[in-house]
PDB file of N, CA and C in Angstrom:
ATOM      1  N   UNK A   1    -202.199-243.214 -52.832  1.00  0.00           N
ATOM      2  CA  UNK A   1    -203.105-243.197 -53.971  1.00  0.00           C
ATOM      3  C   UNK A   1    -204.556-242.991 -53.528  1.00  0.00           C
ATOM      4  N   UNK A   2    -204.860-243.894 -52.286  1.00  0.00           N
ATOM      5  CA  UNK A   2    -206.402-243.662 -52.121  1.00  0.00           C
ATOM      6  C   UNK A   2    -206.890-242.177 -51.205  1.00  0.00           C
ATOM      7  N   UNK A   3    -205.652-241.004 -50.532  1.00  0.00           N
ATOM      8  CA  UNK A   3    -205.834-240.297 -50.979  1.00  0.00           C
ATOM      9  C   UNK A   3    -205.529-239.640 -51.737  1.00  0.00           C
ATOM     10  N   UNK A   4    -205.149-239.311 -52.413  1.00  0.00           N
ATOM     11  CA  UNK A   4    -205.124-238.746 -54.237  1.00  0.00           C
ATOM     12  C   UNK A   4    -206.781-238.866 -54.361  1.00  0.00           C
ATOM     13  N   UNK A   5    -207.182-240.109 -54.715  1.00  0.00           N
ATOM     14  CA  UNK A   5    -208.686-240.628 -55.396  1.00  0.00           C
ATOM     15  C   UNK A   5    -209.533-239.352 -54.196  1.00  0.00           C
ATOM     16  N   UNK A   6    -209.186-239.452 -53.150  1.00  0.00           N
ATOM     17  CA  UNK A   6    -210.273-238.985 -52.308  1.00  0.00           C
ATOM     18  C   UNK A   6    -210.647-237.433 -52.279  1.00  0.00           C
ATOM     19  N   UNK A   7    -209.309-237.222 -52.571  1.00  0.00           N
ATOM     20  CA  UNK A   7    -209.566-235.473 -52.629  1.00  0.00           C
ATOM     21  C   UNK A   7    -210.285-235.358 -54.035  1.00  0.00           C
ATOM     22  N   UNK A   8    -210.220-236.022 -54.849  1.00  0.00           N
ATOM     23  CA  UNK A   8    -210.539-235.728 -56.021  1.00  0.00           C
ATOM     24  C   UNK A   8    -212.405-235.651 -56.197  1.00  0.00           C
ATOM     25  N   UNK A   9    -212.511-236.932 -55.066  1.00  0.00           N
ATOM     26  CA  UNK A   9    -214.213-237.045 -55.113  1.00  0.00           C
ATOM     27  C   UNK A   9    -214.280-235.503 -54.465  1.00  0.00           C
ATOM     28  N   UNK A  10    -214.082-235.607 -53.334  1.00  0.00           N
ATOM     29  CA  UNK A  10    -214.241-234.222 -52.459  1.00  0.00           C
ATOM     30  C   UNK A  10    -214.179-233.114 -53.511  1.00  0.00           C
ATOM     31  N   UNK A  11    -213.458-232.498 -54.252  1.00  0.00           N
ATOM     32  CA  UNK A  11    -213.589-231.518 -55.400  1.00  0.00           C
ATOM     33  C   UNK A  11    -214.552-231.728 -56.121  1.00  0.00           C
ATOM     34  N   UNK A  12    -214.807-232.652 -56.477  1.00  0.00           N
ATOM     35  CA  UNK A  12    -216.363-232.879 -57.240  1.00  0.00           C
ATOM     36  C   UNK A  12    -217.658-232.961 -56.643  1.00  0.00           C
ATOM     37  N   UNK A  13    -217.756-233.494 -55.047  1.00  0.00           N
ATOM     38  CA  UNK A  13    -218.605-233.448 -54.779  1.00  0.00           C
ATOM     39  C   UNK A  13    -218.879-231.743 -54.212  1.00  0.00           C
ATOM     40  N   UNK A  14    -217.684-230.799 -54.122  1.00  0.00           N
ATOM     41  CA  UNK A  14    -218.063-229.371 -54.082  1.00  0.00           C
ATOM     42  C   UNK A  14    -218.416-228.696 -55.111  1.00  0.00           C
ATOM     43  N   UNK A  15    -218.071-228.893 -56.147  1.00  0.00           N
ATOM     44  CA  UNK A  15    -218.331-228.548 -57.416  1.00  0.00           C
ATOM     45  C   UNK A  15    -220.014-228.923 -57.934  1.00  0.00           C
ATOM     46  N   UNK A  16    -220.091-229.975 -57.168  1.00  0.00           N
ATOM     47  CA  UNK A  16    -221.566-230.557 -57.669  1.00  0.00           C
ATOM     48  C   UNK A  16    -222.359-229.743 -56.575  1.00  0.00           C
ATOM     49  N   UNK A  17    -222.377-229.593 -55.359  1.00  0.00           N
ATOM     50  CA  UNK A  17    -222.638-228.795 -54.322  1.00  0.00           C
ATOM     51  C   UNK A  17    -223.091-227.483 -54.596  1.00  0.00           C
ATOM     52  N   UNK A  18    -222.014-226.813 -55.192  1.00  0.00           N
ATOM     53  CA  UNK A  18    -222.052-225.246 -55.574  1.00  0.00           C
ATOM     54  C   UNK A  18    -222.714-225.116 -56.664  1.00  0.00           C
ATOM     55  N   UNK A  19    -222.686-226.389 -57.899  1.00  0.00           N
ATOM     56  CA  UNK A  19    -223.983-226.018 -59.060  1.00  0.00           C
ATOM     57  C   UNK A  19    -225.180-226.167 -58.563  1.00  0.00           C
ATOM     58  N   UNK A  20    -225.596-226.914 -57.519  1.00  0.00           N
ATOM     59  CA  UNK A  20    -226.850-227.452 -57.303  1.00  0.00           C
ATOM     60  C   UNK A  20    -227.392-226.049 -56.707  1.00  0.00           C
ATOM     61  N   UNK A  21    -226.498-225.076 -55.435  1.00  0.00           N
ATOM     62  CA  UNK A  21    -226.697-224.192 -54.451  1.00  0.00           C
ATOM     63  C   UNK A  21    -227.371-222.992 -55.596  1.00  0.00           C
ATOM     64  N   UNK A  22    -226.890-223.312 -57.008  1.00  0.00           N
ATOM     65  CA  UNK A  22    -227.227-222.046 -58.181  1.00  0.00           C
ATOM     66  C   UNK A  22    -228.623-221.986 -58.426  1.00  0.00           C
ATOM     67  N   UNK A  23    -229.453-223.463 -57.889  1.00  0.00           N
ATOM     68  CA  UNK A  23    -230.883-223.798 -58.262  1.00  0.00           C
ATOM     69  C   UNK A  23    -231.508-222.313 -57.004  1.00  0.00           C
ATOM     70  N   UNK A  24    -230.970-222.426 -56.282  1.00  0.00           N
ATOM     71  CA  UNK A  24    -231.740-222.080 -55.197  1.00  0.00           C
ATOM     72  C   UNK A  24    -231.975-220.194 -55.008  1.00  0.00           C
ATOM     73  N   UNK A  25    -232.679-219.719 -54.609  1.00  0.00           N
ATOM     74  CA  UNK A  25    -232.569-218.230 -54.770  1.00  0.00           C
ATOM     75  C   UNK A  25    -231.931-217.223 -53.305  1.00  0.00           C
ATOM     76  N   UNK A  26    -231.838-216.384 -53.509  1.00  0.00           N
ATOM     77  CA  UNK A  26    -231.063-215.629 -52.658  1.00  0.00           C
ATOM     78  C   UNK A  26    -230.732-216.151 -51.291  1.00  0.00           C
ATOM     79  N   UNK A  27    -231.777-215.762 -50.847  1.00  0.00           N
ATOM     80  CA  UNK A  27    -232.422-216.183 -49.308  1.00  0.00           C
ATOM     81  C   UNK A  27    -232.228-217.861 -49.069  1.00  0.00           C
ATOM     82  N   UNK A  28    -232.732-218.193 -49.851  1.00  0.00           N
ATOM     83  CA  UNK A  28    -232.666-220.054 -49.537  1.00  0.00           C
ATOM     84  C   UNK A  28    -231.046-219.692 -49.043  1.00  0.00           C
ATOM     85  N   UNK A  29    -230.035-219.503 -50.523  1.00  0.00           N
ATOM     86  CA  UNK A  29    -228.698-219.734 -50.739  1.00  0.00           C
ATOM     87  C   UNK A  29    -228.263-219.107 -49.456  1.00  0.00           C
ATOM     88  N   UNK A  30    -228.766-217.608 -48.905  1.00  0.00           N
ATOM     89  CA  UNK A  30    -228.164-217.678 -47.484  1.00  0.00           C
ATOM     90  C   UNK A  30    -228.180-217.874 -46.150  1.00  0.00           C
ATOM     91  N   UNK A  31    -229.509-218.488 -46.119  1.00  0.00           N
ATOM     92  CA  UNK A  31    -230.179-219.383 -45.132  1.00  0.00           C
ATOM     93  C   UNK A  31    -228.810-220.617 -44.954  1.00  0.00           C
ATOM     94  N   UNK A  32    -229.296-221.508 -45.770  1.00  0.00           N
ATOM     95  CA  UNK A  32    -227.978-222.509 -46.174  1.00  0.00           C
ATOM     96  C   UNK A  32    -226.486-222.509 -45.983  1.00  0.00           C
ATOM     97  N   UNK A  33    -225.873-221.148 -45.761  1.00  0.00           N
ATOM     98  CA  UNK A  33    -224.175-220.755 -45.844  1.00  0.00           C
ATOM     99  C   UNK A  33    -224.804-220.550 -44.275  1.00  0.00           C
ATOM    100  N   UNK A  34    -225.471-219.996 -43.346  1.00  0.00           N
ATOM    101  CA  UNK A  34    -225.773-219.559 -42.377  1.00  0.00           C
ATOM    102  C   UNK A  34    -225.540-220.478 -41.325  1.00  0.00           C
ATOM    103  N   UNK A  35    -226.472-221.805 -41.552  1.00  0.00           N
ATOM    104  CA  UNK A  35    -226.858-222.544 -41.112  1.00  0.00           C
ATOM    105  C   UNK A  35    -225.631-223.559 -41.073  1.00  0.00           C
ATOM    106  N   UNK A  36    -225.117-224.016 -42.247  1.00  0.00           N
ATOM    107  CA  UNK A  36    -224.090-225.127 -41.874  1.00  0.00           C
ATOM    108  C   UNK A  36    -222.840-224.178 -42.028  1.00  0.00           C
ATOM    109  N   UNK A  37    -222.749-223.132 -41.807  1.00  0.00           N
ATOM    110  CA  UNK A  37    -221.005-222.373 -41.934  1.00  0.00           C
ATOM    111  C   UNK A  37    -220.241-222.734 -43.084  1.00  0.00           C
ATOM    112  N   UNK A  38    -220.973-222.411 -44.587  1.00  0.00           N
ATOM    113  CA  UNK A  38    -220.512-222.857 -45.552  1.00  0.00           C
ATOM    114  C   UNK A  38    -219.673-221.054 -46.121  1.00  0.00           C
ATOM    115  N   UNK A  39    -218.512-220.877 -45.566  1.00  0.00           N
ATOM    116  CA  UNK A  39    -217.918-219.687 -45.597  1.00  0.00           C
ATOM    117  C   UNK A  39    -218.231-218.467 -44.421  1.00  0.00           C
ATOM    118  N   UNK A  40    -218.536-219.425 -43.701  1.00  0.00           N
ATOM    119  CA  UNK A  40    -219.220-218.214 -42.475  1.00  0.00           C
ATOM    120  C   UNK A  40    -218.937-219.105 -40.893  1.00  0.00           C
ATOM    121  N   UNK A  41    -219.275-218.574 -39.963  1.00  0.00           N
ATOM    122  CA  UNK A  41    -219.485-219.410 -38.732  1.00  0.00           C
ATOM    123  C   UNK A  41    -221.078-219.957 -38.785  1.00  0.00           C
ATOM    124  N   UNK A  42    -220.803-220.938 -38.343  1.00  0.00           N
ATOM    125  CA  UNK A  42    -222.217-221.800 -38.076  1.00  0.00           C
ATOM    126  C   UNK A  42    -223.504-221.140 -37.299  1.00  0.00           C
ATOM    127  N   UNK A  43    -224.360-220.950 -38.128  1.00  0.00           N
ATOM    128  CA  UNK A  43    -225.683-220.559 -36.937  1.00  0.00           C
ATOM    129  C   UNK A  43    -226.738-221.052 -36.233  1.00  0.00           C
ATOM    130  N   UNK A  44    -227.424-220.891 -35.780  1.00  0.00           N
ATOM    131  CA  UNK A  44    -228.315-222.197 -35.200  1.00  0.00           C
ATOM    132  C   UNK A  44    -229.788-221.418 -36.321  1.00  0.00           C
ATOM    133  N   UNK A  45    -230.855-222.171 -36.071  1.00  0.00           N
ATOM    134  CA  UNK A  45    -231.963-222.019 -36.702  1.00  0.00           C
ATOM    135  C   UNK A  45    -232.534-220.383 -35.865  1.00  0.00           C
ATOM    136  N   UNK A  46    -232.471-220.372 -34.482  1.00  0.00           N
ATOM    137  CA  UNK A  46    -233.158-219.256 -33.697  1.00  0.00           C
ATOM    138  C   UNK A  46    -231.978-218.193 -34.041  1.00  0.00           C
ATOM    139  N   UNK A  47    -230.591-218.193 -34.201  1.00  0.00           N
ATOM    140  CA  UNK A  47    -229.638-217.044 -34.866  1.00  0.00           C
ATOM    141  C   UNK A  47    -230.195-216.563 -36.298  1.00  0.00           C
ATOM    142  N   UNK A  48    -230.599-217.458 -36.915  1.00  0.00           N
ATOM    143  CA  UNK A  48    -231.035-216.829 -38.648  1.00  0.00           C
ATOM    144  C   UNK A  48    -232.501-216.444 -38.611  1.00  0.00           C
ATOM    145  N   UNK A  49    -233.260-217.230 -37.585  1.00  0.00           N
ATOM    146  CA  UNK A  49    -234.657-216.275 -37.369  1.00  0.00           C
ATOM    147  C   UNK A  49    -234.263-214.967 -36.908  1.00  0.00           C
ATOM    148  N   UNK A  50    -233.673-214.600 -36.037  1.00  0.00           N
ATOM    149  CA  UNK A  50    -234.004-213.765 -35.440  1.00  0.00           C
ATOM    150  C   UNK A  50    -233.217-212.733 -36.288  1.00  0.00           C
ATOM    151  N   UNK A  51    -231.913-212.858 -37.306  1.00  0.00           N
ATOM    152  CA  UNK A  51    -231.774-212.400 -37.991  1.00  0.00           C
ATOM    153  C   UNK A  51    -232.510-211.545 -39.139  1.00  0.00           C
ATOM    154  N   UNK A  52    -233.357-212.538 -39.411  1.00  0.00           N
ATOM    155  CA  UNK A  52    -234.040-212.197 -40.644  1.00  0.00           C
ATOM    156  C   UNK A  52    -235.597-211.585 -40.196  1.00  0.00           C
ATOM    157  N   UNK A  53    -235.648-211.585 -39.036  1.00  0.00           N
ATOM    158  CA  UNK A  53    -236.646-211.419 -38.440  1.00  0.00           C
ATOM    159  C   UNK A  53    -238.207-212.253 -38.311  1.00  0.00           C
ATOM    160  N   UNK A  54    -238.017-213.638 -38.366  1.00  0.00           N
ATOM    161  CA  UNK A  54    -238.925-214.527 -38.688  1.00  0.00           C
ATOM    162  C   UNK A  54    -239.049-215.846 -37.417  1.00  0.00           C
ATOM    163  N   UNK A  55    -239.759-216.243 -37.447  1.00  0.00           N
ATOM    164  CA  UNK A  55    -239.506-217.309 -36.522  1.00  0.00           C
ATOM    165  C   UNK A  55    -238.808-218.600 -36.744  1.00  0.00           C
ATOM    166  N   UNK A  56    -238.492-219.341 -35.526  1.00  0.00           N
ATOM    167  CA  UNK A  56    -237.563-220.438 -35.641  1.00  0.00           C
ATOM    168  C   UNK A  56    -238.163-221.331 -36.504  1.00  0.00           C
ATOM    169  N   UNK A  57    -239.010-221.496 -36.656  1.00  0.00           N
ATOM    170  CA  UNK A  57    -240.215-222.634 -36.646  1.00  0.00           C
ATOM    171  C   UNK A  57    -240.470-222.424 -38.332  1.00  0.00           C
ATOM    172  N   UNK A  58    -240.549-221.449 -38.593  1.00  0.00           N
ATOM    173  CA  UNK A  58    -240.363-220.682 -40.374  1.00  0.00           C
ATOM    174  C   UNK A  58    -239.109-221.612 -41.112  1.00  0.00           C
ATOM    175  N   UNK A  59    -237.837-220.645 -40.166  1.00  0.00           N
ATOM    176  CA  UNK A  59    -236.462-221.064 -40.501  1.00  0.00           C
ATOM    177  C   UNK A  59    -236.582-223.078 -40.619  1.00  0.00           C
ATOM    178  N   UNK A  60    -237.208-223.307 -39.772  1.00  0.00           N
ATOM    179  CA  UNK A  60    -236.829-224.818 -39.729  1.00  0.00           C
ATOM    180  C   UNK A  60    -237.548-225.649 -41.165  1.00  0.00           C
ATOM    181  N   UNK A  61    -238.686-224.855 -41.366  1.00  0.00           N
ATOM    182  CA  UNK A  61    -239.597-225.545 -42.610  1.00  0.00           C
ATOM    183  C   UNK A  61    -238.810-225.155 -44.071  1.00  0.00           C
ATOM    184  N   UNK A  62    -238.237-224.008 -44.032  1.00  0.00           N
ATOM    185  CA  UNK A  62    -237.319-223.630 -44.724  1.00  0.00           C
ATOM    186  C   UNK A  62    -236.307-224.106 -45.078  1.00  0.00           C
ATOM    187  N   UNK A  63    -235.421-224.723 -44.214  1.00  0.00           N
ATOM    188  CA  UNK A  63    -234.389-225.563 -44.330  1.00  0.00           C
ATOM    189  C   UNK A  63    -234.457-227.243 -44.681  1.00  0.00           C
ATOM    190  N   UNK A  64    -235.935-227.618 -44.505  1.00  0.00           N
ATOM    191  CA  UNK A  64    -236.382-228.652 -44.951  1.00  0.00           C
ATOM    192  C   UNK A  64    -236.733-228.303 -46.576  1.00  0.00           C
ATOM    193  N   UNK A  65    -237.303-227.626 -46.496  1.00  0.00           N
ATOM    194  CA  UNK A  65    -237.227-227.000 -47.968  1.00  0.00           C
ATOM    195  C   UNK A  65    -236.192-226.951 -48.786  1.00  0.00           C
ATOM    196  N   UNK A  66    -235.012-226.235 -48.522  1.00  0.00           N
ATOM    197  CA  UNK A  66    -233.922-226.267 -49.096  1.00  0.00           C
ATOM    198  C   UNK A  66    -233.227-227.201 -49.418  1.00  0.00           C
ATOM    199  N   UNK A  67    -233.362-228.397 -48.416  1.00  0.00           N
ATOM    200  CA  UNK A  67    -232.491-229.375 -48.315  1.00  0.00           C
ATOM    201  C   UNK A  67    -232.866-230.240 -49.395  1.00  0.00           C
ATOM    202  N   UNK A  68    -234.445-230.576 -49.556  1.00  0.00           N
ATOM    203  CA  UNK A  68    -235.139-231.329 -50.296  1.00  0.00           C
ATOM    204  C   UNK A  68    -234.930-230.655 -51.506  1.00  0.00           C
ATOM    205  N   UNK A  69    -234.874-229.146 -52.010  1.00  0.00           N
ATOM    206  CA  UNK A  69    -234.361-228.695 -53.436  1.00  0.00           C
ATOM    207  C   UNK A  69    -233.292-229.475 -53.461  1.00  0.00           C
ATOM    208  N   UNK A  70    -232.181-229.028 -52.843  1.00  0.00           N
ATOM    209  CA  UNK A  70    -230.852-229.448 -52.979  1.00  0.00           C
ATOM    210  C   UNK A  70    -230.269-230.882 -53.546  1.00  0.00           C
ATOM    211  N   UNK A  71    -231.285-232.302 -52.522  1.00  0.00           N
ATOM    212  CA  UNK A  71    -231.260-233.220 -52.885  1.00  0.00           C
ATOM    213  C   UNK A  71    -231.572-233.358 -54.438  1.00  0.00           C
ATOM    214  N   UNK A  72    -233.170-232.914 -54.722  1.00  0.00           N
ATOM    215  CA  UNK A  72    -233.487-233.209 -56.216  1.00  0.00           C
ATOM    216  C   UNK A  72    -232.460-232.947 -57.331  1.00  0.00           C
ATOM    217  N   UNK A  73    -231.903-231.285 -57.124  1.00  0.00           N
ATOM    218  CA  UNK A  73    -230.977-230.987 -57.911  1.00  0.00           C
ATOM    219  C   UNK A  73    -230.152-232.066 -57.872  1.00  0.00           C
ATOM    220  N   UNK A  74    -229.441-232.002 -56.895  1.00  0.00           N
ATOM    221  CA  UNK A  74    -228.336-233.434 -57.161  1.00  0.00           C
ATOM    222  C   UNK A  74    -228.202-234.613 -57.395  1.00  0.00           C
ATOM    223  N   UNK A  75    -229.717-235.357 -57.361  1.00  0.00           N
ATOM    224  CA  UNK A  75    -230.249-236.540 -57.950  1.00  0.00           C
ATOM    225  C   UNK A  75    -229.980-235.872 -59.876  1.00  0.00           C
ATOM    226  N   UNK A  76    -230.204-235.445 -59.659  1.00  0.00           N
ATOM    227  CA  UNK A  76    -231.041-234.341 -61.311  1.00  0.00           C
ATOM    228  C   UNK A  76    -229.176-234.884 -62.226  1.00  0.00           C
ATOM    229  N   UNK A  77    -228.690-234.076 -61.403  1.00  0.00           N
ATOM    230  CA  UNK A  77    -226.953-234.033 -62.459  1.00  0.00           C
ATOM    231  C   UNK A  77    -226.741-235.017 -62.235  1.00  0.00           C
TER     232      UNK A  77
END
């Protein structure tokens, strides 16, 4: 039963995940899949700079950025 209950949070807490990821715009959204391998392999911060052509140090304020959208949104629902 307690997993039953558990997968169930887990589906919701992706579901809540993926509405919140809708706040965010292109770039944030693929900064974010980049970074933690959310459908992709994992990248480091200097792989998505150098990707995008920006510095690490950009990427990193960025991802503080994102994260802190992310949180609010999900405080928000």
């Amino acid at each position: 039963d307690d997993l039953v209950v558990q997968q169930v949070y887990q589906r919701e807490d992706r579901r809540n995940l993926l509405k919140a990821m809708k706040a965010l715009d292109s770039k944030e959204r693929t900064i974010l899949k980049l970074r933690y391998g959310l459908g992709c392999v994992e990248a480091t911060q200097k792989e998505i700079a150098d990707q995008f052509g920006i510095s690490q140090s950009y990427i990193s304020r960025m991802e503080k950025k994102i994260l802190h959208k992310l949180k609010s949104q999900l405080m928000k629902d």
